[in-house]
Protein backbone atom coordinates (compact mmCIF):
# COMPACT_ATOMS: atom_id res chain seq x y z
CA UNK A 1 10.69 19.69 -15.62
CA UNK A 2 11.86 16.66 -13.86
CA UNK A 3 10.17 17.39 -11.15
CA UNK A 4 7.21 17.67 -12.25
CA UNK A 5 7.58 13.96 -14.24
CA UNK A 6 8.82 12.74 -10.61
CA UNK A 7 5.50 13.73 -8.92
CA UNK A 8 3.90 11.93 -11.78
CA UNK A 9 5.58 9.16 -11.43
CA UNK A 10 5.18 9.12 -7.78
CA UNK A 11 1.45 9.86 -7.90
CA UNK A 12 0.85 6.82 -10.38
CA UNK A 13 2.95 4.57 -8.17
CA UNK A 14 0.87 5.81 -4.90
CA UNK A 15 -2.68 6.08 -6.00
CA UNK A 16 -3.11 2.52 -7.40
CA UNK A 17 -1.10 0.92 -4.44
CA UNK A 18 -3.37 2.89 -2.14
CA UNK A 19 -6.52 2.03 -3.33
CA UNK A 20 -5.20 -1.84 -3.16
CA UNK A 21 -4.13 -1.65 0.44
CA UNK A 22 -7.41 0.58 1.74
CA UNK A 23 -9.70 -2.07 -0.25
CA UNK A 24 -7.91 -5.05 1.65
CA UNK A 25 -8.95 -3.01 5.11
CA UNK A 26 -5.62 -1.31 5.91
CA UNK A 27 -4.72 2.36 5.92
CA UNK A 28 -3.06 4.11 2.50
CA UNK A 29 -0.64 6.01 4.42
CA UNK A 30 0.94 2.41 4.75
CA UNK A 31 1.72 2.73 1.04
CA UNK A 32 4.34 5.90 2.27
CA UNK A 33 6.46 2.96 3.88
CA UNK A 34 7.17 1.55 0.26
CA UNK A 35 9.83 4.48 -0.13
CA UNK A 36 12.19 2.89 2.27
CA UNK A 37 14.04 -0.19 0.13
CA UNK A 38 14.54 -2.46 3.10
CA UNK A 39 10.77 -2.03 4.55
CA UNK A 40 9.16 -2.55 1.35
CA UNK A 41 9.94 -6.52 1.13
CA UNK A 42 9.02 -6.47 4.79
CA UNK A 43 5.67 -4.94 4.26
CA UNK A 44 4.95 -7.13 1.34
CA UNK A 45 5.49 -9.83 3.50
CA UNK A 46 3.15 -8.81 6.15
CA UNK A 47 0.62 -8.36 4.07
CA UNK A 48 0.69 -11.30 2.09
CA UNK A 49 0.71 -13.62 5.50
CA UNK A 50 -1.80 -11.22 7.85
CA UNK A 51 -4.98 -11.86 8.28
CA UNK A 52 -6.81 -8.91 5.84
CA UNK A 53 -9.57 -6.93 7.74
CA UNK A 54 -11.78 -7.09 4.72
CA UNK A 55 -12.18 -10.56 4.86
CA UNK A 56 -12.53 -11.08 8.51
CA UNK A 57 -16.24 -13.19 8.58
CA UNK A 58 -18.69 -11.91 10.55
CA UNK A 59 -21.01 -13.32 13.24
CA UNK A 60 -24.31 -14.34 11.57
């Protein structure tokens, strides 16, 4: 039984972080990287300072 509440608890964590990070131009799988404690700040980080794909003007 607590596995099965893990997975949902994993799959609501996931999902909505995934859909948030492939709408800003970047891959979901990048959303597997918030597992690791020490890489999550990083990531956070990087995204907040990079330059978003998404939003990346185009030439007219």
């Amino acid at each position: 039984m607590g596995m099965v509440v893990a997975v949902i608890v994993a799959l609501g964590w996931f999902v909505p972080a995934g859909r948030i990070v492939s709408k800003a131009g970047y891959s979901p799988w990048w959303c597997v990287v918030l597992v690791i404690p020490a890489a999550n700040v990083i990531l956070y980080w990087a995204f907040a300072f990079a330059q978003w794909p998404n939003l990346k003007s185009t030439p007219a």
